[in-house]
N, C-alpha and C. Protein backbone atom coordinates (compact mmCIF):
# COMPACT_ATOMS: atom_id res chain seq x y z
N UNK A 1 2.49 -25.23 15.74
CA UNK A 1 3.10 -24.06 16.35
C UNK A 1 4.26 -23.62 15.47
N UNK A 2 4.28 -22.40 15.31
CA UNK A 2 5.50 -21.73 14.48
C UNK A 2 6.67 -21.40 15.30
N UNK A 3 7.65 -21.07 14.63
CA UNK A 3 8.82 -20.93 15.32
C UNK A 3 8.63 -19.93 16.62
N UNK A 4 8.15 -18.51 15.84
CA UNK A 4 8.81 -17.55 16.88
C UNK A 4 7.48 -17.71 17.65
N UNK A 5 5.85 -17.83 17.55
CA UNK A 5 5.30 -18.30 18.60
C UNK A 5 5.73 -19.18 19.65
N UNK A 6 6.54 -20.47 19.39
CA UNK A 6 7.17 -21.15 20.59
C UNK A 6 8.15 -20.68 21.20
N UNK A 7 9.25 -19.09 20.69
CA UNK A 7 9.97 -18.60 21.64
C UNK A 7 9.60 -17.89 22.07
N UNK A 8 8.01 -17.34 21.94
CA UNK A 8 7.40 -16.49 22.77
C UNK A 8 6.12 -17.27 23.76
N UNK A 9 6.29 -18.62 23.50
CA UNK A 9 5.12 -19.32 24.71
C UNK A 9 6.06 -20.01 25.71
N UNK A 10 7.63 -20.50 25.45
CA UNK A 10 8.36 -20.65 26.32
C UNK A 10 9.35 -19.75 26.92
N UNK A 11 9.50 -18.80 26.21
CA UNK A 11 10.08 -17.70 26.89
C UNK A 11 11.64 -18.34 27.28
N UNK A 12 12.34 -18.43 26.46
CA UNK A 12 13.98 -19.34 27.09
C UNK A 12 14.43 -19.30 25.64
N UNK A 13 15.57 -19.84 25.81
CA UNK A 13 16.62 -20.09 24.58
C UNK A 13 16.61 -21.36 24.23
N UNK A 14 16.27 -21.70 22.92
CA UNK A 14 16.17 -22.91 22.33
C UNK A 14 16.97 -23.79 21.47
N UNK A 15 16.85 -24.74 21.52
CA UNK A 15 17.88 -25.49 20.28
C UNK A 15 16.86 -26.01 19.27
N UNK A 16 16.94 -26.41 18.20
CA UNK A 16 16.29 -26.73 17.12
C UNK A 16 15.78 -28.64 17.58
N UNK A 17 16.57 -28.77 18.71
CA UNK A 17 15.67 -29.93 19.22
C UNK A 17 14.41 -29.84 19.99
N UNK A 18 14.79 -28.85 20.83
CA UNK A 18 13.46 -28.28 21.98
C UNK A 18 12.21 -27.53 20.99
N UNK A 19 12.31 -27.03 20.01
CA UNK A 19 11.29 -26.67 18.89
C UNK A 19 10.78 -27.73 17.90
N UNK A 20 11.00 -28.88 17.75
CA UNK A 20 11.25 -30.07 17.36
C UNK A 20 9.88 -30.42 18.37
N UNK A 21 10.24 -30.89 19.40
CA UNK A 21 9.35 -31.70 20.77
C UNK A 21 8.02 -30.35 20.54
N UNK A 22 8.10 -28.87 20.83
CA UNK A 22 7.57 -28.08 20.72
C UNK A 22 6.27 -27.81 19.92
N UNK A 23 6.87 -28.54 18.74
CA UNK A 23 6.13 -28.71 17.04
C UNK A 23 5.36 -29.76 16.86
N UNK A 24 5.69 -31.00 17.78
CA UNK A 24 4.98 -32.51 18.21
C UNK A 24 5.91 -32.99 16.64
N UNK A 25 6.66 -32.60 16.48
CA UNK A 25 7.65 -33.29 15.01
C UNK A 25 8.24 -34.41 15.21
N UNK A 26 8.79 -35.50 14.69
CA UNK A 26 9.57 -36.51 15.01
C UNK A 26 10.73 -36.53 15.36
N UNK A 27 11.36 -36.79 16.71
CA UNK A 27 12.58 -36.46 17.51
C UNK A 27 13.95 -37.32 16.23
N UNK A 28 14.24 -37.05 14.79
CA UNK A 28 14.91 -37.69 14.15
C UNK A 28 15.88 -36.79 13.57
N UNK A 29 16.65 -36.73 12.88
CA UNK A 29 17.96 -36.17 12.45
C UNK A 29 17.52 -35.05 11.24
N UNK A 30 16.90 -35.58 10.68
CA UNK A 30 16.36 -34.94 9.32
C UNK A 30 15.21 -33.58 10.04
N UNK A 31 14.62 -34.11 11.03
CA UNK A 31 13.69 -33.19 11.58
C UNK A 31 14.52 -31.90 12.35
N UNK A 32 15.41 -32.42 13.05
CA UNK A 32 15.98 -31.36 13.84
C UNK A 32 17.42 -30.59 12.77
N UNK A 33 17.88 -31.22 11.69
CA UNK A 33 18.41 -30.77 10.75
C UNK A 33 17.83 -29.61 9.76
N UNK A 34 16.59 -29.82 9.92
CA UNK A 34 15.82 -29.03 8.83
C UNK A 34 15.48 -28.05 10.00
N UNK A 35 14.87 -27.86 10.84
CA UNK A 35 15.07 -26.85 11.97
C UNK A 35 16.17 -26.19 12.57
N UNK A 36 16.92 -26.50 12.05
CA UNK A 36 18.54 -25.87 12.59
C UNK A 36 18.53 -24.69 11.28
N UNK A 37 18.30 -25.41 10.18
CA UNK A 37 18.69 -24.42 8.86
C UNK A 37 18.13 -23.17 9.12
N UNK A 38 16.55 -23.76 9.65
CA UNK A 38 15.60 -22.48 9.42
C UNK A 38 16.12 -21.39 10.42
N UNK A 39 16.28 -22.10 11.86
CA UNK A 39 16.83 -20.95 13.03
C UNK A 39 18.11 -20.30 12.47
N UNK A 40 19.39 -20.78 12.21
CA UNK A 40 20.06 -20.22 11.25
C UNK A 40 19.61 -19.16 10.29
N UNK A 41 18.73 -19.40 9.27
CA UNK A 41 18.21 -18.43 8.16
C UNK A 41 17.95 -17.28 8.69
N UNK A 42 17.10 -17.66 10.49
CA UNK A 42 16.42 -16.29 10.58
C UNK A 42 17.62 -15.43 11.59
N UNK A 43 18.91 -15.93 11.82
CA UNK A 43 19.63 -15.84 12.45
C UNK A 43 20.12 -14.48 11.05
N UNK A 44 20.24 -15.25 10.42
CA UNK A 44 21.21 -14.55 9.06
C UNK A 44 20.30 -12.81 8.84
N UNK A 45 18.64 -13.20 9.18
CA UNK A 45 18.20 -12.12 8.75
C UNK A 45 17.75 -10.96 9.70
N UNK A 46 18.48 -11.63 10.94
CA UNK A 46 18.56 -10.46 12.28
C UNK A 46 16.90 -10.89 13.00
N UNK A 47 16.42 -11.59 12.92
CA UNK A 47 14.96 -12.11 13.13
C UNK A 47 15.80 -12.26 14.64
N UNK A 48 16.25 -13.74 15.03
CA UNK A 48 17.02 -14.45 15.74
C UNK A 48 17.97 -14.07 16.03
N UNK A 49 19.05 -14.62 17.69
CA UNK A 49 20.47 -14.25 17.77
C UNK A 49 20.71 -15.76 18.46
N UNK A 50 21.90 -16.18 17.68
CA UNK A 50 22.36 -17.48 18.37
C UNK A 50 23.40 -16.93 19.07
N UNK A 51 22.88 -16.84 20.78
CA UNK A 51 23.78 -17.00 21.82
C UNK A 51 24.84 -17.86 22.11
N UNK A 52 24.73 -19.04 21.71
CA UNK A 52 25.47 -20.14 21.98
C UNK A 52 25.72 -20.81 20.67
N UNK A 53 26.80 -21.45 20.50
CA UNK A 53 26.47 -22.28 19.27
C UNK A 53 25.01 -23.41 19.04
N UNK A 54 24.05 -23.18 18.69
CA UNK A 54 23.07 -24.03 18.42
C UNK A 54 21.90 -23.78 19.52
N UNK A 55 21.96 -22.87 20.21
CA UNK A 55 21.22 -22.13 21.03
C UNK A 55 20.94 -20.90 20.62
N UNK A 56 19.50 -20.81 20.41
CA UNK A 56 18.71 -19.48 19.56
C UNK A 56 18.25 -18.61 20.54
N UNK A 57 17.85 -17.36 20.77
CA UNK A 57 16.89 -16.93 21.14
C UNK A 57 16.30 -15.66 20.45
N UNK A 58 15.46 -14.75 20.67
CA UNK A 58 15.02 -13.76 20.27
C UNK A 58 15.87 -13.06 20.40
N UNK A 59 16.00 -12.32 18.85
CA UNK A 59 16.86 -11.21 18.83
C UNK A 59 16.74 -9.88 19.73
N UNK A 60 17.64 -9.05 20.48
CA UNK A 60 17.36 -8.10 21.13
C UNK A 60 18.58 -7.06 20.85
N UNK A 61 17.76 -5.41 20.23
CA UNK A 61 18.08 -4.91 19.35
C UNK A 61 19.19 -4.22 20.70
């Protein structure tokens, strides 16, 4: 499962841990580290809006 498919099959605001479990990825530091970057990246490119610190959701224009 890709990112923004899982914020559109759970419909909620996510942390790069809950996309992690989402992905069937390994619940480990490096896993949810490397998923933080990416939500970040797409944060940077208006894709994403982090509501919260470390809480993502779909950007809404």
């Amino acid at each position: 499962m890709n990112i923004m498919d899982a914020f559109g099959d759970l419909g909620r605001p996510l942390r790069a841990r809950d996309l992690c479990q989402a992905s069937d990825l390994p619940i480990v530091s490096k896993s949810v580290e490397n998923t933080r970057f990416k939500l970040k990246r797409l944060v940077d490119r208006g894709i994403l809006a982090e509501t919260k610190p470390g809480l993502f959701s779909r950007h809404r224009p």
